[in-house]
C-alpha atoms as a PDB file:
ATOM      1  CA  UNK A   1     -23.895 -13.661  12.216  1.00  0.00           C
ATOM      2  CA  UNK A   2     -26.219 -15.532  10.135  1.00  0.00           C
ATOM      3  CA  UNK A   3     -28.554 -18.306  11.684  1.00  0.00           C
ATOM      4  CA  UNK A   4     -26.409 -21.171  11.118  1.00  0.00           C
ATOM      5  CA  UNK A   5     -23.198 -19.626  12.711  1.00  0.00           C
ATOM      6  CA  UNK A   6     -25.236 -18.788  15.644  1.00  0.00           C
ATOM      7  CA  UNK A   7     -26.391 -22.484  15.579  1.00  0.00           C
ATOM      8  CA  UNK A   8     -22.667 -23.649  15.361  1.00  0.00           C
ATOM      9  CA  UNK A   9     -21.758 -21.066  18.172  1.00  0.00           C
ATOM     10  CA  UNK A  10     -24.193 -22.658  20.610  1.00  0.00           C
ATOM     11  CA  UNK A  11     -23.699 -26.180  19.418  1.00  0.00           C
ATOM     12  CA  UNK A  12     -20.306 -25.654  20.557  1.00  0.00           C
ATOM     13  CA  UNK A  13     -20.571 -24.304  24.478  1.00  0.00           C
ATOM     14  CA  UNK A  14     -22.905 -26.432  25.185  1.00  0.00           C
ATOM     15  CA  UNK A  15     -20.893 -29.303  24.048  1.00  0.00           C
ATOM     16  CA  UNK A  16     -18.173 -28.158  25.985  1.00  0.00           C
ATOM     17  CA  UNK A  17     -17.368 -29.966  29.472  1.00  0.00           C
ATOM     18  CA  UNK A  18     -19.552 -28.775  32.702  1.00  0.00           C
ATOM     19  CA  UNK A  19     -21.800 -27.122  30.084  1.00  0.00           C
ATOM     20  CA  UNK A  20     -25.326 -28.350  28.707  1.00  0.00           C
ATOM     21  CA  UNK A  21     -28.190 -26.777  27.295  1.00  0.00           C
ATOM     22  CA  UNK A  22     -29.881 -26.970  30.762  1.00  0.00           C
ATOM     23  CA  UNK A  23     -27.494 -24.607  32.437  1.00  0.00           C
ATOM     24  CA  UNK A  24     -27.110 -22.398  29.123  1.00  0.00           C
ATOM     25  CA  UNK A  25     -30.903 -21.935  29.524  1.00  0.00           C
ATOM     26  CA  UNK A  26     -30.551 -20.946  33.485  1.00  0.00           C
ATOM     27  CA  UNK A  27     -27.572 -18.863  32.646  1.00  0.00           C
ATOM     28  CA  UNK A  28     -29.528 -16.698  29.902  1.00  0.00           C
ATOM     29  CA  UNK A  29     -33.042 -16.932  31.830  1.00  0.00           C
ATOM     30  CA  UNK A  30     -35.113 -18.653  29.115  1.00  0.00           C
ATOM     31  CA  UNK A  31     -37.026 -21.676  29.606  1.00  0.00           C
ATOM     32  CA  UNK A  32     -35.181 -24.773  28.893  1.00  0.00           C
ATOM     33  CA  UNK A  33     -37.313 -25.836  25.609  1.00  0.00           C
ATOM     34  CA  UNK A  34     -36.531 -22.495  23.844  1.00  0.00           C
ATOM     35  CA  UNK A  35     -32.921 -23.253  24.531  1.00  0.00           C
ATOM     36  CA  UNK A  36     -32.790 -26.507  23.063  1.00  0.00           C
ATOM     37  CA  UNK A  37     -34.991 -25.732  20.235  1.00  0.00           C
ATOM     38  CA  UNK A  38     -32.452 -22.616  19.267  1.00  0.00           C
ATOM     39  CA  UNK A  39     -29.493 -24.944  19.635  1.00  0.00           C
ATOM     40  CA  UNK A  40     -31.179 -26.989  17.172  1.00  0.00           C
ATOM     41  CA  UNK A  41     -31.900 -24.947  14.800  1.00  0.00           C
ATOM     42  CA  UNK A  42     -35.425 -25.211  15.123  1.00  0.00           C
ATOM     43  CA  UNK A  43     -37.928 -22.128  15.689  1.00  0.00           C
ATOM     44  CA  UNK A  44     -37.227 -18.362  15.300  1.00  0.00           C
ATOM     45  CA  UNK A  45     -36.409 -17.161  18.593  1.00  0.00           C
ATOM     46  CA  UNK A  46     -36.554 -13.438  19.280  1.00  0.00           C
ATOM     47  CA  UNK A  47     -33.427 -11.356  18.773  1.00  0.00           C
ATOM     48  CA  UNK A  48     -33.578 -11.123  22.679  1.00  0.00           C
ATOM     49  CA  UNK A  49     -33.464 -14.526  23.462  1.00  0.00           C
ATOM     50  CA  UNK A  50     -31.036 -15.000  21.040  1.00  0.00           C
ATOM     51  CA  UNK A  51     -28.990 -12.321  22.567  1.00  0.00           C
ATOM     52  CA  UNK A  52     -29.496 -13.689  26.022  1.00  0.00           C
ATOM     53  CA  UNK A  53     -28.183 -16.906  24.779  1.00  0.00           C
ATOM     54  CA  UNK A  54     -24.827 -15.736  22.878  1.00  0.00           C
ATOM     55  CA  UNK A  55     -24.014 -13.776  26.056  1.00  0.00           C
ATOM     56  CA  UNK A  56     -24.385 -16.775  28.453  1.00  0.00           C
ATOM     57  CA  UNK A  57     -21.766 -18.690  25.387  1.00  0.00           C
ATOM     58  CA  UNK A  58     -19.622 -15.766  26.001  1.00  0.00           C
ATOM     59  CA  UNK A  59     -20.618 -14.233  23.046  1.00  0.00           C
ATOM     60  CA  UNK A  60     -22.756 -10.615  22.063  1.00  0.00           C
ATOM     61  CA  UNK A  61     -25.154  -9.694  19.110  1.00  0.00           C
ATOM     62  CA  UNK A  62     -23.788  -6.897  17.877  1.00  0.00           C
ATOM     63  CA  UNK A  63     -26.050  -4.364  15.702  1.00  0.00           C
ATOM     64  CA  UNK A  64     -23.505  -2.321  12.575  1.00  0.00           C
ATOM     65  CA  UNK A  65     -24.383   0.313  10.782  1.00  0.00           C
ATOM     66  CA  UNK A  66     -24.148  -0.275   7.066  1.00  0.00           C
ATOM     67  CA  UNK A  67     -21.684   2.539   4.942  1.00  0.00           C
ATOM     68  CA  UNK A  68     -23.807   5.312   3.530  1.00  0.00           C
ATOM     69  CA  UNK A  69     -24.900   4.933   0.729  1.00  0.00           C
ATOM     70  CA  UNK A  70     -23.751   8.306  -1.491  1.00  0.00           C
ATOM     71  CA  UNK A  71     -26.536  10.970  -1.660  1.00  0.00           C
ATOM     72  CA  UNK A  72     -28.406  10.564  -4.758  1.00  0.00           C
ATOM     73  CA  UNK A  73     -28.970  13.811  -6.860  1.00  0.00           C
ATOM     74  CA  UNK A  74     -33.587  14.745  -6.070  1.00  0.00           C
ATOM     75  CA  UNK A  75     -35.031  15.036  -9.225  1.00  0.00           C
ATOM     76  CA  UNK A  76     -36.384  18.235  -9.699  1.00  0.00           C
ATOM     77  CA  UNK A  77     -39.864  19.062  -9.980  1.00  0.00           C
END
């Protein structure tokens, strides 16, 4: 997920009825300012409170391994 799609994720549950950023930000345990500012897209929240939010969407961060890149041939010496 890039910024933006996290953005758009959050935009959307909080928009949703019975939701809010106010009980987004209780549900992930962040202060309420750092939850509004993240659904705005302003700031650079850590990857934690990021995380913390996308869970209490219903959502996870999830961390994948890039392919391996093929060995390269060590120069000899």
């Amino acid at each position: 997920m890039v910024v933006k799609e996290i953005q758009a994720v959050l935009k959307a549950h909080v928009g949703k009825p019975g939701e809010g950023v106010f009980k987004l930000s209780q549900d992930a345990g962040v202060a309420f300012e750092t939850a509004r500012r993240t659904v705005q897209g302003i700031g650079n929240p850590t990857v934690s409170t990021t995380n913390a939010l996308l869970v209490a969407a219903g959502h996870k961060l999830k961390v994948v391994a890039l392919e391996e890149p093929e060995a390269q041939p060590q120069a000899s010496a």
